[in-house]
Protein backbone atom coordinates (compact mmCIF):
# COMPACT_ATOMS: atom_id res chain seq x y z
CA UNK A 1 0.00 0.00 0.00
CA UNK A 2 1.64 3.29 -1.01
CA UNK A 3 1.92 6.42 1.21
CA UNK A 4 -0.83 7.97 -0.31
CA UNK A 5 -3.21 5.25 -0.58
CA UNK A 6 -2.46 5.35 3.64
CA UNK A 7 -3.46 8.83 4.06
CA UNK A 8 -6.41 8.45 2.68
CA UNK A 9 -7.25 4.95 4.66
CA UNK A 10 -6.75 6.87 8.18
CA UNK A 11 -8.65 10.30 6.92
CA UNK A 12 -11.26 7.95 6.04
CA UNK A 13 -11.20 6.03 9.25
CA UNK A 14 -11.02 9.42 11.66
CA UNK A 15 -13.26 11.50 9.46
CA UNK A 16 -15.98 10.72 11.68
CA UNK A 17 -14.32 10.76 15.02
CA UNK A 18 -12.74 14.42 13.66
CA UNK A 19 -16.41 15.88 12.89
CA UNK A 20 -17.72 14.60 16.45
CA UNK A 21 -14.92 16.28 17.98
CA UNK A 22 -15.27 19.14 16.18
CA UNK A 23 -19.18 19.33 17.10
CA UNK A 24 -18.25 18.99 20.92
CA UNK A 25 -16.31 22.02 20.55
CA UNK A 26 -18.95 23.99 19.03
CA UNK A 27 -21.92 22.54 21.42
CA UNK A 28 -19.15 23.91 24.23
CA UNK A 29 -18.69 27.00 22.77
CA UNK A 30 -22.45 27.63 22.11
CA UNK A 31 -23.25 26.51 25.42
CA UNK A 32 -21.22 28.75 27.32
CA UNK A 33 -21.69 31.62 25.20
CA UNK A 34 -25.70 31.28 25.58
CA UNK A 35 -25.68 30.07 29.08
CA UNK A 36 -23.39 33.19 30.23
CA UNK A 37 -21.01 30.73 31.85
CA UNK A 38 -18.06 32.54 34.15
CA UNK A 39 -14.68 32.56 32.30
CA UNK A 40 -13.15 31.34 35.37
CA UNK A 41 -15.61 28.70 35.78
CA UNK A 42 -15.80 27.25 32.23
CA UNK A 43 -13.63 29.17 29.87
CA UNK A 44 -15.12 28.45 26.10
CA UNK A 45 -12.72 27.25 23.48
CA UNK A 46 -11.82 30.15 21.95
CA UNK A 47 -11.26 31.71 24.83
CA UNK A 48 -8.87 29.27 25.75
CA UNK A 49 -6.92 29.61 22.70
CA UNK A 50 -6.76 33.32 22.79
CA UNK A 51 -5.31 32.85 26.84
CA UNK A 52 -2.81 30.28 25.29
CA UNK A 53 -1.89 32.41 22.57
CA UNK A 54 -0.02 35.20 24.88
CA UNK A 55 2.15 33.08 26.36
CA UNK A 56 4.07 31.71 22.92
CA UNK A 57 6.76 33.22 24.09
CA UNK A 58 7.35 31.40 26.58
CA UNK A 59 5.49 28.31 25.89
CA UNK A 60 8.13 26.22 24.23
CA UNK A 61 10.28 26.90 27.38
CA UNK A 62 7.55 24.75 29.20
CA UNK A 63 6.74 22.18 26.99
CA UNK A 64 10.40 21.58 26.60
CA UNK A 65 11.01 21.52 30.17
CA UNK A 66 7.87 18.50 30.46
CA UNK A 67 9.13 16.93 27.71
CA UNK A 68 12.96 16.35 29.13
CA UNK A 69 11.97 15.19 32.34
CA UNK A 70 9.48 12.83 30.84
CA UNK A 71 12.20 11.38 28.37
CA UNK A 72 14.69 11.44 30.92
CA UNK A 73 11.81 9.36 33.33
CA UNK A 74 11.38 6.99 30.70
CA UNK A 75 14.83 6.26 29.56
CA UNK A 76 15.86 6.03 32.94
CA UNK A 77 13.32 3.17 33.95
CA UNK A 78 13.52 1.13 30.77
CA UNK A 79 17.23 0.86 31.51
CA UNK A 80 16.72 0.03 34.94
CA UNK A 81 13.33 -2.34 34.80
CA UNK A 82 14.85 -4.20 31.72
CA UNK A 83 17.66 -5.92 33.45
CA UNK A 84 15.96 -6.29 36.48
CA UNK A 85 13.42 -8.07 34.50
CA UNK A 86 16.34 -10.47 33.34
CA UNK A 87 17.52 -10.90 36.74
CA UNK A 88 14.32 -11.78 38.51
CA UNK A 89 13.54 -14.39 35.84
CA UNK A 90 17.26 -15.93 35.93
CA UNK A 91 17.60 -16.17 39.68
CA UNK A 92 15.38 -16.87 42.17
CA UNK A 93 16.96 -15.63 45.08
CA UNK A 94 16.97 -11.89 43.34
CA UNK A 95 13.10 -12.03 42.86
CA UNK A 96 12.90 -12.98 46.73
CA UNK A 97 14.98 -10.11 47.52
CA UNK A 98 13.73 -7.57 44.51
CA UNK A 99 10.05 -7.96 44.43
CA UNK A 100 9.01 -7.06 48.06
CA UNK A 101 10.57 -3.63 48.38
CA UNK A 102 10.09 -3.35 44.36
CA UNK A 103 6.10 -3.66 45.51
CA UNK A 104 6.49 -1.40 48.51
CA UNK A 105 7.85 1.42 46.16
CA UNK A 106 4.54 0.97 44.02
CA UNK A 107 2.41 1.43 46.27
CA UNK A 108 3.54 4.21 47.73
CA UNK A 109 1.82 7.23 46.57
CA UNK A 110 4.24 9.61 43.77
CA UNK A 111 3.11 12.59 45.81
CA UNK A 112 4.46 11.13 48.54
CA UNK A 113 7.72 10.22 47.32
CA UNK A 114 8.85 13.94 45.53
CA UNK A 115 9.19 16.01 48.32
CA UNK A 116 12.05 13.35 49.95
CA UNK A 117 13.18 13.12 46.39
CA UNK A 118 13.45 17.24 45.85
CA UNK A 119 15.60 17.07 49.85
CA UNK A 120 17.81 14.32 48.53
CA UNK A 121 18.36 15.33 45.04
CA UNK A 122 17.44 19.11 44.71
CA UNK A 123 15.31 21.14 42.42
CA UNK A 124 15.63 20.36 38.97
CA UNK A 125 15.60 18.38 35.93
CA UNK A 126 17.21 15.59 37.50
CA UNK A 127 14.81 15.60 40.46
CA UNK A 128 11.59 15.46 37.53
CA UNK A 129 13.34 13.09 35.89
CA UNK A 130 13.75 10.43 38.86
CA UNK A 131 10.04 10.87 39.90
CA UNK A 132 8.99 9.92 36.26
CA UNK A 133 11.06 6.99 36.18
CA UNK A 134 9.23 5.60 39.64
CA UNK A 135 6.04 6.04 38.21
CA UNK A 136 6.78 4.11 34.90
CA UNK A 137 9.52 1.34 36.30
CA UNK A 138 7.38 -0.87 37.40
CA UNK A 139 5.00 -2.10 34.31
CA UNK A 140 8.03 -2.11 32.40
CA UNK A 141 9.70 -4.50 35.23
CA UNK A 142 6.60 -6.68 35.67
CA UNK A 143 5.80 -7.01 31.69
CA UNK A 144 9.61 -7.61 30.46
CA UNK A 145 9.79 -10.02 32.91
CA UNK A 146 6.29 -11.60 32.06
CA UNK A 147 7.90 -11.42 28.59
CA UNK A 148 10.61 -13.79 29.14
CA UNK A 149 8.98 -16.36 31.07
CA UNK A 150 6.66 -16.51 28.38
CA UNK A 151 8.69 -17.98 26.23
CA UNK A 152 7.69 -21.23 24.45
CA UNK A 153 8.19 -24.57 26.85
CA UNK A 154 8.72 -26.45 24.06
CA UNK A 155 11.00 -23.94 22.32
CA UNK A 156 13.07 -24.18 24.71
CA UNK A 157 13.53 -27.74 25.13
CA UNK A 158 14.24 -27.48 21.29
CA UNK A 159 17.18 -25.08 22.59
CA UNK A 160 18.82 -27.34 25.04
CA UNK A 161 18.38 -30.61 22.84
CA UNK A 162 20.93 -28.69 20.58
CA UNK A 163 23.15 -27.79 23.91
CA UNK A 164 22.74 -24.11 23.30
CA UNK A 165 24.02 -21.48 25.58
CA UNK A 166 21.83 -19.41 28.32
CA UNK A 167 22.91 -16.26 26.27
CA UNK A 168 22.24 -17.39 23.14
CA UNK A 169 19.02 -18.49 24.26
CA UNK A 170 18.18 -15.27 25.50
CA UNK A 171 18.90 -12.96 22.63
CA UNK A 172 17.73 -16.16 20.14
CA UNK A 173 14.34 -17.09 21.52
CA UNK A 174 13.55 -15.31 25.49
CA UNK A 175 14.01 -11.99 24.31
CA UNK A 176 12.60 -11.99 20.97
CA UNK A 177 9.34 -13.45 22.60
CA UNK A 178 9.62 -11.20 25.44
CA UNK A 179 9.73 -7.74 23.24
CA UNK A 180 5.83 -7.87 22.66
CA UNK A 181 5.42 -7.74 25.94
CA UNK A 182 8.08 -4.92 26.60
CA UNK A 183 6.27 -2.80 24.41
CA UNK A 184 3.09 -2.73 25.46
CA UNK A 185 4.62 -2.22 29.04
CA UNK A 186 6.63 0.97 27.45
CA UNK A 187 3.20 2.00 26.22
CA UNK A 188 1.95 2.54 29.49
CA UNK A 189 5.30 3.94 30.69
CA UNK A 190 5.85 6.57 28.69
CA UNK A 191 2.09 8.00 29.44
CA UNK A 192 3.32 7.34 33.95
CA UNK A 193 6.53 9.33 32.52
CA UNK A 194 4.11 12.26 31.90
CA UNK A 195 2.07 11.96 35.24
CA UNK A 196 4.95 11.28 37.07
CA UNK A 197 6.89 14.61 35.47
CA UNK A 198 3.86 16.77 36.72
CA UNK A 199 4.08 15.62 39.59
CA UNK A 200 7.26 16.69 40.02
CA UNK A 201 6.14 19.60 39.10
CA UNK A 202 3.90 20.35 41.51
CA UNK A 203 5.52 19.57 44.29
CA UNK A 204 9.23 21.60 43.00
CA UNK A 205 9.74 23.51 39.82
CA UNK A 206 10.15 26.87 38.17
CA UNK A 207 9.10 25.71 34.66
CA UNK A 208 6.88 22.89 32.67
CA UNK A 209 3.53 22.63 32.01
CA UNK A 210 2.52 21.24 35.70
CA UNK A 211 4.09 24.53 37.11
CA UNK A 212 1.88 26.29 34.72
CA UNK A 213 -0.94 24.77 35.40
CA UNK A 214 -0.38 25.23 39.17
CA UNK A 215 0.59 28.98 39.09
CA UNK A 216 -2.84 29.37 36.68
CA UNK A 217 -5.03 27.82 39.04
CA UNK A 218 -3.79 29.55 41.70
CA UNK A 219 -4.63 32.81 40.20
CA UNK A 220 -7.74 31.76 38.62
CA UNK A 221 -6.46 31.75 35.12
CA UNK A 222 -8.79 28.68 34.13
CA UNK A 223 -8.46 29.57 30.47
CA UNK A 224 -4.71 29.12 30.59
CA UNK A 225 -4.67 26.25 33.03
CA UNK A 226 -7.10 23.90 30.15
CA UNK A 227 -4.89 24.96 27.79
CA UNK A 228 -1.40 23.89 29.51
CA UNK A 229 -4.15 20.54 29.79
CA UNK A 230 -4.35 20.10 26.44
CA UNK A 231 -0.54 21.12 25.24
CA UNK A 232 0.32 18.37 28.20
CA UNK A 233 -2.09 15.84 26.86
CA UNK A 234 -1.09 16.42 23.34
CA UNK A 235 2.57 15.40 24.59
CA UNK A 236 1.51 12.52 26.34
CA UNK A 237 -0.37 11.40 22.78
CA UNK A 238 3.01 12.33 20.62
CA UNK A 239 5.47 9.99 23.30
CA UNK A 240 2.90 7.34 22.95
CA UNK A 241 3.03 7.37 19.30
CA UNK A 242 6.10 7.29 19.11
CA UNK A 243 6.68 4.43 21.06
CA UNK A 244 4.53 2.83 18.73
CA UNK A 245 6.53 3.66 15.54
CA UNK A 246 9.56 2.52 17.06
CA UNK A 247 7.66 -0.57 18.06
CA UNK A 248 6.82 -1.33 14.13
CA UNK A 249 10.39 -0.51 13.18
CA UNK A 250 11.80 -2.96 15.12
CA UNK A 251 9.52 -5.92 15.73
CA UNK A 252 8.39 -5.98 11.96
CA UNK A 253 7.56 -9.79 12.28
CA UNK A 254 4.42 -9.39 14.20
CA UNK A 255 1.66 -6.53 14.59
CA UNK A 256 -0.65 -5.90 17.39
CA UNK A 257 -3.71 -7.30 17.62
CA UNK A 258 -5.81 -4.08 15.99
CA UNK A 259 -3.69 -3.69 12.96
CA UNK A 260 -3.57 -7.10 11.61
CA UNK A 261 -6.96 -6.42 10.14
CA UNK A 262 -6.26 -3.44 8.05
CA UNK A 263 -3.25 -4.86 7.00
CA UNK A 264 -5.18 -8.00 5.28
């Protein structure tokens, strides 16, 4: 299928998702407009946009700020859940030791955590960075290591009939099997990258979007504060993506579930 026969496939598909979204935009605006809603109540969508518009200049500065803490989370716990993940499947002694203060850390509340965070690290990008990565470590822990156990019984015996090597057998057949699984975990990590970098932000920063959106609701700036909303959920919808286009490049020999039908 060529490039062009593509785009029109997905305008054809989200044509009707765009025109509902586009209506509940317009039934907002109408609404508030009519019903002589407060601004700082329920801003309408224009007004929103306008708000947004006067801070361009510093806008980027914010969004950039969000966007290297949550890429600095996310790096950060897929190389530190990854081999974790390799060494709670390989020993068992490590998962006894690993997994109860692994679970403790989970569920522990992120708000919680920051503030000792901010005393032992400081203010500041690395601070933001290390609170992301505790929000998205441990799905990408749990699934990678899911992953490798899931590897084919019989696959392996095939493996050790031929007296092959536990590293070979790991990059040849565990880890292969395992990176479905690994991907759908960094799916969900690199959206608890984003959460986790707000929160950050609200509990220590001078910059991002969370800092804007606190400083805006604390002056009643509700126009500004839905748009720093939708510029932050607009990131979390670009890192996803693009999790997922690195996920085609390099597992090309299978697709998730929803796209093997439109690629029949």
């Amino acid at each position: 299928m060529s490039v062009l026969a593509r785009m029109r496939a997905a305008m054809r598909e989200y044509a009707g998702a765009a025109l509902i979204l586009v209506g509940l935009l317009v039934a907002w605006q109408l609404v508030c407009d009519l019903a002589g809603v407060p601004v700082w109540l329920l801003p309408t969508p224009l007004r929103i946009v306008a708000e947004t518009w006067k801070l361009r200049a510093v806008l980027p500065e914010h969004v950039l700020a969000t966007l290297w803490a949550v890429l600095g989370g996310f790096f950060l716990a897929l190389a530190s859940g990854v081999p974790l993940a390799v060494a709670v499947v390989y020993s068992r002694l490590l998962r006894r030791v690993l997994y109860p203060p692994l679970l403790m850390l989970q569920s522990v509340p992120k708000v919680a955590i920051a503030p000792l965070l901010l005393i032992w690290v400081g203010y500041g990008l690395s601070s933001r960075m290390i609170v992301a990565a505790t929000v998205a470590f441990f799905p990408i822990l749990i699934n990678t290591a899911t992953g490798l156990e899931a590897a084919d019984a019989e696959l392996l015996d095939l493996t050790r009939s031929f007296d092959a090597g536990r590293l070979k057998v790991f990059w040849k057949v565990r880890l292969p099997w395992a990176l479905p699984y690994l991907f759908s975990s960094l799916k969900v990590a690199i959206t608890l990258a984003v959460i986790g970098a707000v929160v950050a932000e609200f509990v220590g920063a001078d910059k991002g979007l969370g800092y804007l959106i606190l400083t805006s609701a604390g002056n009643m700036q509700t126009a500004l504060m839905f748009g720093a909303l939708v510029l932050l959920s607009l990131l979390g919808m670009v890192s996803f993506y693009a999790v997922v286009s690195v996920e085609k490049l390099l597992c090309p020999w299978y697709l998730p579930a929803g796209e093997e039908k439109g690629a029949r």
